[in-house]
Protein backbone atom coordinates (compact mmCIF):
# COMPACT_ATOMS: atom_id res chain seq x y z
CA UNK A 1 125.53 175.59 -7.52
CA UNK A 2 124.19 172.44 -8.94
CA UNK A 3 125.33 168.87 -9.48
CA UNK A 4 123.76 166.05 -12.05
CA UNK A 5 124.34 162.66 -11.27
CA UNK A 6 123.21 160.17 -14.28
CA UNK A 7 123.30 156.55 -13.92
CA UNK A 8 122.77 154.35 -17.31
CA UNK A 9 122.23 150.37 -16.89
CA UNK A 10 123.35 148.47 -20.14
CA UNK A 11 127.06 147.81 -22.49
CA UNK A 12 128.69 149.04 -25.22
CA UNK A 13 127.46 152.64 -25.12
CA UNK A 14 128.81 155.61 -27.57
CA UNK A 15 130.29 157.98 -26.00
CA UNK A 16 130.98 162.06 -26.29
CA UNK A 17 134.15 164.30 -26.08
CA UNK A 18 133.24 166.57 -22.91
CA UNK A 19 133.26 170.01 -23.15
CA UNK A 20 136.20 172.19 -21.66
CA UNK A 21 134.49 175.08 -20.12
CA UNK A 22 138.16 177.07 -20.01
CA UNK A 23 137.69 176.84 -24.37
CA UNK A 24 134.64 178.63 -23.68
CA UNK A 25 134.06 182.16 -25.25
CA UNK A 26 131.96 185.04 -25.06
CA UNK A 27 129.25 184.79 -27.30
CA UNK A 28 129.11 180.91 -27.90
CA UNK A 29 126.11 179.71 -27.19
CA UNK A 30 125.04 177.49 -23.77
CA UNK A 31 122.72 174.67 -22.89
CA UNK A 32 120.78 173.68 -19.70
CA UNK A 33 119.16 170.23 -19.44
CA UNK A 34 117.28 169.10 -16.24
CA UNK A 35 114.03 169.32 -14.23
CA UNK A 36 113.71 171.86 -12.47
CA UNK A 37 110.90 172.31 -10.10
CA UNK A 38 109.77 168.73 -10.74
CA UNK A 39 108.78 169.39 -14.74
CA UNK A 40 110.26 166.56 -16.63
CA UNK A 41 112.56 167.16 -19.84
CA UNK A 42 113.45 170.78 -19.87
CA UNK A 43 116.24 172.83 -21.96
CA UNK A 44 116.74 176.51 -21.90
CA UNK A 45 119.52 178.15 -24.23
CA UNK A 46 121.46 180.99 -23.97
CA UNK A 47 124.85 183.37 -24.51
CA UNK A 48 127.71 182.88 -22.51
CA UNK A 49 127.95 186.72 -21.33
CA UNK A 50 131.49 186.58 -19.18
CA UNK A 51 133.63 183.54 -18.16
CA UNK A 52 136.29 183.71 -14.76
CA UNK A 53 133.27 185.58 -13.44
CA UNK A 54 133.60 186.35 -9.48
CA UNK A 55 130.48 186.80 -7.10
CA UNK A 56 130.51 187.63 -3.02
CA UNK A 57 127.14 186.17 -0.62
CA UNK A 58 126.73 187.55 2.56
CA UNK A 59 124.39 185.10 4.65
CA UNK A 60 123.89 184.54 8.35
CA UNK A 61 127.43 182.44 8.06
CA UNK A 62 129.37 185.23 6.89
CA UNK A 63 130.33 186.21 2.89
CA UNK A 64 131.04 183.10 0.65
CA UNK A 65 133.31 183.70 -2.18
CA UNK A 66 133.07 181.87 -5.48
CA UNK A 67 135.13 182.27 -8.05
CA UNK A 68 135.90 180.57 -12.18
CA UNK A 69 132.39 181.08 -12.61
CA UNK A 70 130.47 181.52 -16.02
CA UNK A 71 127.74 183.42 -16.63
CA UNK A 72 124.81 182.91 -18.74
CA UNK A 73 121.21 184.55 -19.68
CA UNK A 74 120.35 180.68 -20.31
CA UNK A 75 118.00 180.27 -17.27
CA UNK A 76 119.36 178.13 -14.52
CA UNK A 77 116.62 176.68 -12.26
CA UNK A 78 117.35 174.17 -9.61
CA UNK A 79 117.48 170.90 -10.96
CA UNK A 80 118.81 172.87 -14.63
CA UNK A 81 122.10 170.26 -13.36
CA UNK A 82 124.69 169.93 -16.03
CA UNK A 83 124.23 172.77 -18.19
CA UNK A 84 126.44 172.11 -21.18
CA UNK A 85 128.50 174.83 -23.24
């Protein structure tokens, strides 16, 4: 999991709709925009491939259950925050 934070300084700024990820469909195309790794400016594209997608981790804590989750062959670094669909 990933989070962007994105602080602009200025006024008067245009602004966009956001996206509703439960619209989302199989097949429609998916965007990640970050840095991952430290390189500046990347984007990857993809497919959405499944959304409501569920996933079990077993670490040293026990298994961690996530669930809602898309999925995407759009690669997903850390620091790919804020992939948009």
């Amino acid at each position: 999991m990933d989070l962007a934070v994105l602080k602009i300084e200025g006024a008067t700024f245009p602004t966009l709709k956001l996206g509703d990820s439960g619209s989302a469909n199989m097949g429609d195309w998916v965007v990640a925009i970050g840095n991952p790794y430290g390189f500046d400016h990347t984007v990857t594209v993809g497919v959405l491939s499944a959304n409501e997608r569920q996933i079990s981790i077993q670490d040293t804590e026990g298994q961690r259950n996530y669930e809602h989750l898309l999925q995407t062959d759009a690669s997903i670094n850390p620091g790919n925050s804020g992939g948009l669909c």
